[in-house]
C-alpha atoms as a PDB file:
ATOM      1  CA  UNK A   1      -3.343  21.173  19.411  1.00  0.00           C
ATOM      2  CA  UNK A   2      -1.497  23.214  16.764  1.00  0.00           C
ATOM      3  CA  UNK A   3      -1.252  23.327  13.787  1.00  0.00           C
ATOM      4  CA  UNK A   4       2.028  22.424  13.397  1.00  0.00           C
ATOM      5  CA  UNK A   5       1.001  19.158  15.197  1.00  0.00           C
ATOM      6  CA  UNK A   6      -1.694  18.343  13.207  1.00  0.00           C
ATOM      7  CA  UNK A   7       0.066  19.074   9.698  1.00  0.00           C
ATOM      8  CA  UNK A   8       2.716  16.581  11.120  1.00  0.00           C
ATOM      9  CA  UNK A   9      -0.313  13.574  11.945  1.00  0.00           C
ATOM     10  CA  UNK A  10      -1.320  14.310   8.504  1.00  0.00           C
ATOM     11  CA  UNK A  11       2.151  13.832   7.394  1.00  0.00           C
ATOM     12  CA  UNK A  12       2.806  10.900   9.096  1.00  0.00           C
ATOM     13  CA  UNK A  13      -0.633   9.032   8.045  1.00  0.00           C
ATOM     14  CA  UNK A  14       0.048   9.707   4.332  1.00  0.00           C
ATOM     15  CA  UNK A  15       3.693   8.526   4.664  1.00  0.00           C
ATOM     16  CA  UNK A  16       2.468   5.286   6.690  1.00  0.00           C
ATOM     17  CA  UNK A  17      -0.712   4.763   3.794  1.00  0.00           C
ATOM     18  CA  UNK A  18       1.938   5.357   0.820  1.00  0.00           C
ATOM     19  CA  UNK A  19       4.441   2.339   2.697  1.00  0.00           C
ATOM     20  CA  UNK A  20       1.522   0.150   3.584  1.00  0.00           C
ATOM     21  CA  UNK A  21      -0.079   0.197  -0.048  1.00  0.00           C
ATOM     22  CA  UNK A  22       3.966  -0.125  -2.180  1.00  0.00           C
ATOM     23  CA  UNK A  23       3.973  -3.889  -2.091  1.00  0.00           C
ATOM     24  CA  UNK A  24       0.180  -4.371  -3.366  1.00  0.00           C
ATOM     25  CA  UNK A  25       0.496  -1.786  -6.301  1.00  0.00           C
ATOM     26  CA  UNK A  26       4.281  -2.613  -7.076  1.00  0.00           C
ATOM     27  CA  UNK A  27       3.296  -6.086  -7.362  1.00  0.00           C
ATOM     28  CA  UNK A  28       0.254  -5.092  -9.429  1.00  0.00           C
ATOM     29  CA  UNK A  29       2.953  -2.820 -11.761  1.00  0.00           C
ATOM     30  CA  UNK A  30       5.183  -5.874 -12.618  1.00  0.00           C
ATOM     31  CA  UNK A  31       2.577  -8.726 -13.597  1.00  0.00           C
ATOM     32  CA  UNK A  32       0.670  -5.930 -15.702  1.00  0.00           C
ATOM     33  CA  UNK A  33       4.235  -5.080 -17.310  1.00  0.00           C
ATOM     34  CA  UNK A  34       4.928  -8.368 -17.771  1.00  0.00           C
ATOM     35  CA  UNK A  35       1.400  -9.150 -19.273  1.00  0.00           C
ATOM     36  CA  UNK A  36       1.971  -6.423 -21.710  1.00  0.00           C
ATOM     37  CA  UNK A  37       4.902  -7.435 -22.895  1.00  0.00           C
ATOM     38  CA  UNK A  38       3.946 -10.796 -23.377  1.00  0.00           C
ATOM     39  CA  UNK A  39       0.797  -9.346 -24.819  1.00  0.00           C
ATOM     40  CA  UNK A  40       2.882  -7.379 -27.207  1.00  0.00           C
ATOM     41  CA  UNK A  41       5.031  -9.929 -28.307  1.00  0.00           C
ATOM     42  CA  UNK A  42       2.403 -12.565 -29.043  1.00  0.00           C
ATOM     43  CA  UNK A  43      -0.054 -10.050 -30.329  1.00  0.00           C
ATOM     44  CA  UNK A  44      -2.739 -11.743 -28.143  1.00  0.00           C
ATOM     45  CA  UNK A  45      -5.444  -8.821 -27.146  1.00  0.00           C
ATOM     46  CA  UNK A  46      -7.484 -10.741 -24.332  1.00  0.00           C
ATOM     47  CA  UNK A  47      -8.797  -8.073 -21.849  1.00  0.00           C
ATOM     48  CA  UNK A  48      -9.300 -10.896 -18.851  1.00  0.00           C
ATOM     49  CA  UNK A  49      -5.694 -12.050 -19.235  1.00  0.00           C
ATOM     50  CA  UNK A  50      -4.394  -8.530 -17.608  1.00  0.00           C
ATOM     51  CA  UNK A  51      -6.762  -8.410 -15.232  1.00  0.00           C
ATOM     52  CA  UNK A  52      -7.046 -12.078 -13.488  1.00  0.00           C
ATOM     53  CA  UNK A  53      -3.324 -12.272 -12.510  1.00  0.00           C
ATOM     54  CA  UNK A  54      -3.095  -8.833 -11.902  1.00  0.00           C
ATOM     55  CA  UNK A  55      -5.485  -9.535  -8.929  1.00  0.00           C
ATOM     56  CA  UNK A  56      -3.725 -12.582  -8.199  1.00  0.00           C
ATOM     57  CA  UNK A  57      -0.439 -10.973  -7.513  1.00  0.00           C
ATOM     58  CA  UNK A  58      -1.721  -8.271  -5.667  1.00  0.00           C
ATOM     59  CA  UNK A  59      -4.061 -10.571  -3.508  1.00  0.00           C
ATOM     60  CA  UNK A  60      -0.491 -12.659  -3.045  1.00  0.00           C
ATOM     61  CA  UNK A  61       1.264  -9.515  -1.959  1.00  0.00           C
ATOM     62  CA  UNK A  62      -1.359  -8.694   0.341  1.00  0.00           C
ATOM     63  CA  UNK A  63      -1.219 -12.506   2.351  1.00  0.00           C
ATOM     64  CA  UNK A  64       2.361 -12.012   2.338  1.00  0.00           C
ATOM     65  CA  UNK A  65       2.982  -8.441   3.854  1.00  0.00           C
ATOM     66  CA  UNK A  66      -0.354  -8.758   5.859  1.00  0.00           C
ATOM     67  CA  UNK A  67       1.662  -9.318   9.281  1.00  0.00           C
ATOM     68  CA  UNK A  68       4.205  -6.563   8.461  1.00  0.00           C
ATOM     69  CA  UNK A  69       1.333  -3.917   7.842  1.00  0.00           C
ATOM     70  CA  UNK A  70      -0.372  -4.708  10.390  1.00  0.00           C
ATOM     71  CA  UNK A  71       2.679  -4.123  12.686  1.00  0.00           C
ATOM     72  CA  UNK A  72       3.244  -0.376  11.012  1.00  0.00           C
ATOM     73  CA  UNK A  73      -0.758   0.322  11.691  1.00  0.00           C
ATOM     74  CA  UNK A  74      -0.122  -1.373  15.456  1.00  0.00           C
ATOM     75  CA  UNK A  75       2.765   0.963  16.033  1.00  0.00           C
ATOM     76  CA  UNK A  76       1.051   4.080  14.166  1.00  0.00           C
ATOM     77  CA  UNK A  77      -2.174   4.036  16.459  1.00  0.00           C
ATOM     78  CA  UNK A  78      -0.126   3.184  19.859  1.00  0.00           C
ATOM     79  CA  UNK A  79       2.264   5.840  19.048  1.00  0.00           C
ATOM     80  CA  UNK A  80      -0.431   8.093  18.073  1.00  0.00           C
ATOM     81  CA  UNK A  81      -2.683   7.052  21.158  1.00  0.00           C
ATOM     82  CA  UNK A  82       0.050   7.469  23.603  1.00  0.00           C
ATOM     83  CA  UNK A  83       1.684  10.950  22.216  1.00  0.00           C
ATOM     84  CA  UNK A  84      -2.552  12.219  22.993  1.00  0.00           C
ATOM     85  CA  UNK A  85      -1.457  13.599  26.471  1.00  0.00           C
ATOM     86  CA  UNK A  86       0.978  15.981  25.191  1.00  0.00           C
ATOM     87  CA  UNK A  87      -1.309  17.118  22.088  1.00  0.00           C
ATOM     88  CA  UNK A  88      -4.285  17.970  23.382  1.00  0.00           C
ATOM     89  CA  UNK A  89      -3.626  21.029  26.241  1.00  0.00           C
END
């Protein structure tokens, strides 16, 4: 195994971790934004009313993409468990 090889594993497993985890935080980033704006515009300074549908959302966004990711990871490990013959030498 080289290091090449294993620089381009670690590439790949950051790259898939970075896709997997965009639709969980991106949902997170829009409710929050649109809690603090509403926030702002009301002037209402309740700590529990960014959090709760923060979690919501992002608890949504995980049901929703759950099959997709788990396809990626699927397709990650095969690719990565079938691509072990030619590593290791």
């Amino acid at each position: 195994m080289t290091e090449g090889t294993v620089i381009e594993l670690a590439r790949q497993a950051v790259e898939l971790t970075l896709l997997i985890s965009a639709p969980m935080l991106l949902a997170g980033l829009v409710v929050g934004l649109l809690i603090s704006i509403f926030q702002a515009v009301t002037q209402i300074q309740e700590m529990t009313l960014t959090f709760v549908p923060k979690i919501i959302a992002v608890m949504v966004a995980l049901l929703v993409t759950f099959p997709w990711m788990m396809r990626k990871l699927l397709e990650f490990t095969q690719n990565l468990i079938l691509g072990l013959p030619g590593v290791i030498k």
